[in-house]
C-alpha atoms as a PDB file:
ATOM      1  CA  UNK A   1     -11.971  -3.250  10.173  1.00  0.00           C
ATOM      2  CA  UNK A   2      -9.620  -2.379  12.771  1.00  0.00           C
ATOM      3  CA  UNK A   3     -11.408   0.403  14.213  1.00  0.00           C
ATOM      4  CA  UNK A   4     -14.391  -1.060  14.969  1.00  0.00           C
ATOM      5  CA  UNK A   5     -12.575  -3.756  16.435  1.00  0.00           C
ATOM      6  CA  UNK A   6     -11.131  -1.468  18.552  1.00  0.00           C
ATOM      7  CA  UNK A   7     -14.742  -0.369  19.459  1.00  0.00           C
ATOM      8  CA  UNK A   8     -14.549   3.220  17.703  1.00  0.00           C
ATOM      9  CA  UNK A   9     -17.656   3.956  16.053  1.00  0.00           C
ATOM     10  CA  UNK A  10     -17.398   6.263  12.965  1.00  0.00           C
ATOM     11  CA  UNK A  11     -19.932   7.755  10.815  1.00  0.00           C
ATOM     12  CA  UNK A  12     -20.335   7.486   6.801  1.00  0.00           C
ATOM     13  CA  UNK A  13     -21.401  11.312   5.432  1.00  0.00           C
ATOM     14  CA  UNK A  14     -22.084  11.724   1.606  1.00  0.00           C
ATOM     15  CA  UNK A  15     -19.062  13.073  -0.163  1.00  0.00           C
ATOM     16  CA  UNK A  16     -20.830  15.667  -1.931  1.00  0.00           C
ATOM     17  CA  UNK A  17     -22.349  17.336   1.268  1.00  0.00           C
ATOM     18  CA  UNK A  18     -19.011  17.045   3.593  1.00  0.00           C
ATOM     19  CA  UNK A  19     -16.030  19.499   3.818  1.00  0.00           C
ATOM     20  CA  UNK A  20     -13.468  17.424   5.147  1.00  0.00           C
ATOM     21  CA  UNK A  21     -11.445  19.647   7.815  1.00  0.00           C
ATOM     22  CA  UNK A  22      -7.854  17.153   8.472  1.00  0.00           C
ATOM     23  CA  UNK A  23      -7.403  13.282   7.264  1.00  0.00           C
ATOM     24  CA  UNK A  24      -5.740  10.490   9.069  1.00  0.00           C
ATOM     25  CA  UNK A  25      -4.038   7.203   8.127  1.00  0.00           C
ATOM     26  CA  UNK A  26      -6.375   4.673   7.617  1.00  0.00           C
ATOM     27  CA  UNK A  27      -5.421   3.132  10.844  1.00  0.00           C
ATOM     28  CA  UNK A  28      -6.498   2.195  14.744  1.00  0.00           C
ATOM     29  CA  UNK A  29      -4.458   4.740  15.543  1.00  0.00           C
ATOM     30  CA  UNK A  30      -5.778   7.657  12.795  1.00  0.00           C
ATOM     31  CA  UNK A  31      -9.007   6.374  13.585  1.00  0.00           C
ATOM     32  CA  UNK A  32      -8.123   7.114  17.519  1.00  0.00           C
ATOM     33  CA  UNK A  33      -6.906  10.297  16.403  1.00  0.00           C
ATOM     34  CA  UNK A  34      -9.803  11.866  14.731  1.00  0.00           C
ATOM     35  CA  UNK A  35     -12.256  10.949  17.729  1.00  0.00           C
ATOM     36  CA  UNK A  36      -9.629  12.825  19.742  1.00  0.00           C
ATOM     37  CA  UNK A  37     -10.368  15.406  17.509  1.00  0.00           C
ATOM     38  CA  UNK A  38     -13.543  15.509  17.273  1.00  0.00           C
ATOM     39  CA  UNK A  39     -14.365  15.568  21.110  1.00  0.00           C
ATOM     40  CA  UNK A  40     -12.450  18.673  20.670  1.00  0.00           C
ATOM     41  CA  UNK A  41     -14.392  19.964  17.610  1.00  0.00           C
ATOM     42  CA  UNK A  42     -17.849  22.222  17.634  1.00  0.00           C
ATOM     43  CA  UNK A  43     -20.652  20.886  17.165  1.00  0.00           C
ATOM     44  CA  UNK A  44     -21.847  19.253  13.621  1.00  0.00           C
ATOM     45  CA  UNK A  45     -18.003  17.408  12.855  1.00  0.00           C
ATOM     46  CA  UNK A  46     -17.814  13.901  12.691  1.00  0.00           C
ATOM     47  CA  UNK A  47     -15.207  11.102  11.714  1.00  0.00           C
ATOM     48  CA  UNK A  48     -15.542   9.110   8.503  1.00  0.00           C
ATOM     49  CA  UNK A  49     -13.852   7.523   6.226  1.00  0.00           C
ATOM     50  CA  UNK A  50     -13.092   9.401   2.575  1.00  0.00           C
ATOM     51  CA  UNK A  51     -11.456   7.156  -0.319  1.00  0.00           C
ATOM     52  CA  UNK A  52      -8.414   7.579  -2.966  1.00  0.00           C
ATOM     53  CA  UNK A  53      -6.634   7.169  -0.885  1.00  0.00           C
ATOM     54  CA  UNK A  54      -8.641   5.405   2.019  1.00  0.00           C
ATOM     55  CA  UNK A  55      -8.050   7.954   5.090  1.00  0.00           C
ATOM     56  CA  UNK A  56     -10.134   8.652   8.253  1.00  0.00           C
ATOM     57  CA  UNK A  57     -11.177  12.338   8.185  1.00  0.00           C
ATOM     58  CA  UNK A  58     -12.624  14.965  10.681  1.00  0.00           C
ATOM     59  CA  UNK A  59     -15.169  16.451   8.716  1.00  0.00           C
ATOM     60  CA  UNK A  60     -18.503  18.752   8.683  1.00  0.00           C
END
């Protein structure tokens, strides 16, 4: 994986209990982009990774 490569950590949530908020290509730099995001997001968000396509995404 890319990201972690690029030493981004990102968190799995369970699909049925997340609202995803904004997606990202499924890239280093989408995966840069949503933890630029989220330092900028309230409290309870966190980047993961959502399927069908396969996308980052800001979520909560």
């Amino acid at each position: 994986m890319a990201a972690a490569a690029a030493g981004i950590v990102l968190r799995s949530g369970a699909a049925s209990a997340q609202t995803v908020i904004k997606t990202y290509p499924y890239t280093t730099e989408g995966a840069r982009a949503c933890e630029i995001d989220l330092k900028l997001a309230p409290a309870g968000y966190y980047c993961t990774t959502i399927s069908n396509p396969k996308r980052y995404a800001l979520a909560h």
